[in-house]
Protein backbone atom coordinates (compact mmCIF):
# COMPACT_ATOMS: atom_id res chain seq x y z
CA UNK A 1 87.28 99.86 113.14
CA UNK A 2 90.92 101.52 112.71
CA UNK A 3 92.48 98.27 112.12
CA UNK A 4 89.68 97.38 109.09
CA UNK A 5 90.47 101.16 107.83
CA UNK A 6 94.17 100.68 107.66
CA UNK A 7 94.03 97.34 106.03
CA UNK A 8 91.50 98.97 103.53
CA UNK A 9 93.40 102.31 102.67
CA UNK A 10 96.39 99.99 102.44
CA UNK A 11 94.33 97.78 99.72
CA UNK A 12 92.66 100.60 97.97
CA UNK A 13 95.85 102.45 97.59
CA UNK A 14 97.82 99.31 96.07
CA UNK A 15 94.67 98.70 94.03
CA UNK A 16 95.09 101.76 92.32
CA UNK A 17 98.89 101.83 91.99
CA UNK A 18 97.94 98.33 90.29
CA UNK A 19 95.24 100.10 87.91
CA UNK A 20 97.64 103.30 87.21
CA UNK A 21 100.56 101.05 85.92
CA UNK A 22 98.24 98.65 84.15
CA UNK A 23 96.41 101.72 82.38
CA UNK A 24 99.87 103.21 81.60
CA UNK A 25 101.51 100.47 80.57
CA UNK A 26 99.21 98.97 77.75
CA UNK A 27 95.99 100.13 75.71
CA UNK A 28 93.08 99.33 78.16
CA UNK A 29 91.36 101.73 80.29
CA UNK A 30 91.35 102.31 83.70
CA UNK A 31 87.56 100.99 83.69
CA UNK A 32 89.01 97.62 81.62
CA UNK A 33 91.63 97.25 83.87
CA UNK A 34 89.32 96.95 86.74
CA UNK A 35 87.10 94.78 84.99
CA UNK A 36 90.34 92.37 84.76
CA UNK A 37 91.69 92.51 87.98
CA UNK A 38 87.90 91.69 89.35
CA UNK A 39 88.00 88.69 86.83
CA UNK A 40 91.80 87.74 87.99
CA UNK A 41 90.70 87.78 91.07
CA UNK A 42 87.63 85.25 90.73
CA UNK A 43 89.21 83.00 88.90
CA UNK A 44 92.41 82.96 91.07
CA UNK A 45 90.58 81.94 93.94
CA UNK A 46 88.64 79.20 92.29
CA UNK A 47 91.35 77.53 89.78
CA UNK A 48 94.22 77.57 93.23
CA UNK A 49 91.80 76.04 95.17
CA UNK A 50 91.25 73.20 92.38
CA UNK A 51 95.12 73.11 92.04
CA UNK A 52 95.87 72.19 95.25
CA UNK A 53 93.63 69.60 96.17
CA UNK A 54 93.43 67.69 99.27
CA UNK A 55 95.19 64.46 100.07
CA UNK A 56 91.81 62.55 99.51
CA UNK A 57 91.22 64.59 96.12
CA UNK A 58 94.64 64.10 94.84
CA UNK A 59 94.44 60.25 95.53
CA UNK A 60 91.04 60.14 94.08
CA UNK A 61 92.95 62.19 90.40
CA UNK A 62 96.12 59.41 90.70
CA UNK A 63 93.35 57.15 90.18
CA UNK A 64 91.47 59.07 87.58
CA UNK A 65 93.90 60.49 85.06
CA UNK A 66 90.50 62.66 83.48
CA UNK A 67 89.79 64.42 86.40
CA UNK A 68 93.95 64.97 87.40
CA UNK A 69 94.27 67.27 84.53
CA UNK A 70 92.02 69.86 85.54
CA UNK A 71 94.25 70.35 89.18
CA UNK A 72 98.01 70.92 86.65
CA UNK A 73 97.08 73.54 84.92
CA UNK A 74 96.83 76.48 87.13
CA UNK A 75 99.18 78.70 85.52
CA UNK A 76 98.64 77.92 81.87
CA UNK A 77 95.01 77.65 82.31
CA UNK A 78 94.77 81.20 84.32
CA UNK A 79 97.15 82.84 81.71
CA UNK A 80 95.04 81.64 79.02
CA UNK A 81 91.24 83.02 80.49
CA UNK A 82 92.83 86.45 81.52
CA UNK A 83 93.97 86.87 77.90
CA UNK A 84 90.46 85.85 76.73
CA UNK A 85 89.06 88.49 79.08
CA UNK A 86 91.61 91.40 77.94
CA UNK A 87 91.00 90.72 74.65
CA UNK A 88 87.08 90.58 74.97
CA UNK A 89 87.06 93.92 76.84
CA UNK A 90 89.32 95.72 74.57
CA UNK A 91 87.03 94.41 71.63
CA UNK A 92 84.15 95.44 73.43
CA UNK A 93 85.26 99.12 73.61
């Protein structure tokens, strides 16, 4: 039980230095800039795990150029949906 409250006064506390810098830093609100981070943080997890695919899948994309395309684009692809995301909140008030 100690251990799990460390580790989540640890995250809760860089969570919010996150959110406070975020907040001060652009013109989003501390409620958008939650919204963000909980969208970052889904689609991290899902497009890394797609960009680093297993031996098998990354023999099965050499062979399929259509499919291959999908695993490159981490970065560019992320970059481009949290944009999306900010913009869409911030439009949405």
């Amino acid at each position: 039980m100690e251990r799990a409250r460390r580790f989540k006064t640890s995250s809760f506390t860089s969570y919010d230095a996150i959110v406070d810098t975020l907040t001060g830093a652009g013109t989003m609100t501390g409620a958008q800039v939650q919204d963000l981070i909980t969208v970052a943080l889904g689609l991290t997890a899902n497009l890394w795990q797609i960009s680093h695919p297993t031996p098998t899948l990354a023999a099965l994309y050499a062979q399929n150029p259509r499919w291959e395309h999908i695993a490159l684009d981490f970065e560019p692809r992320l970059t481009r949906l949290l944009r999306a995301t900010a913009t869409g909140l911030t439009a949405s008030g």
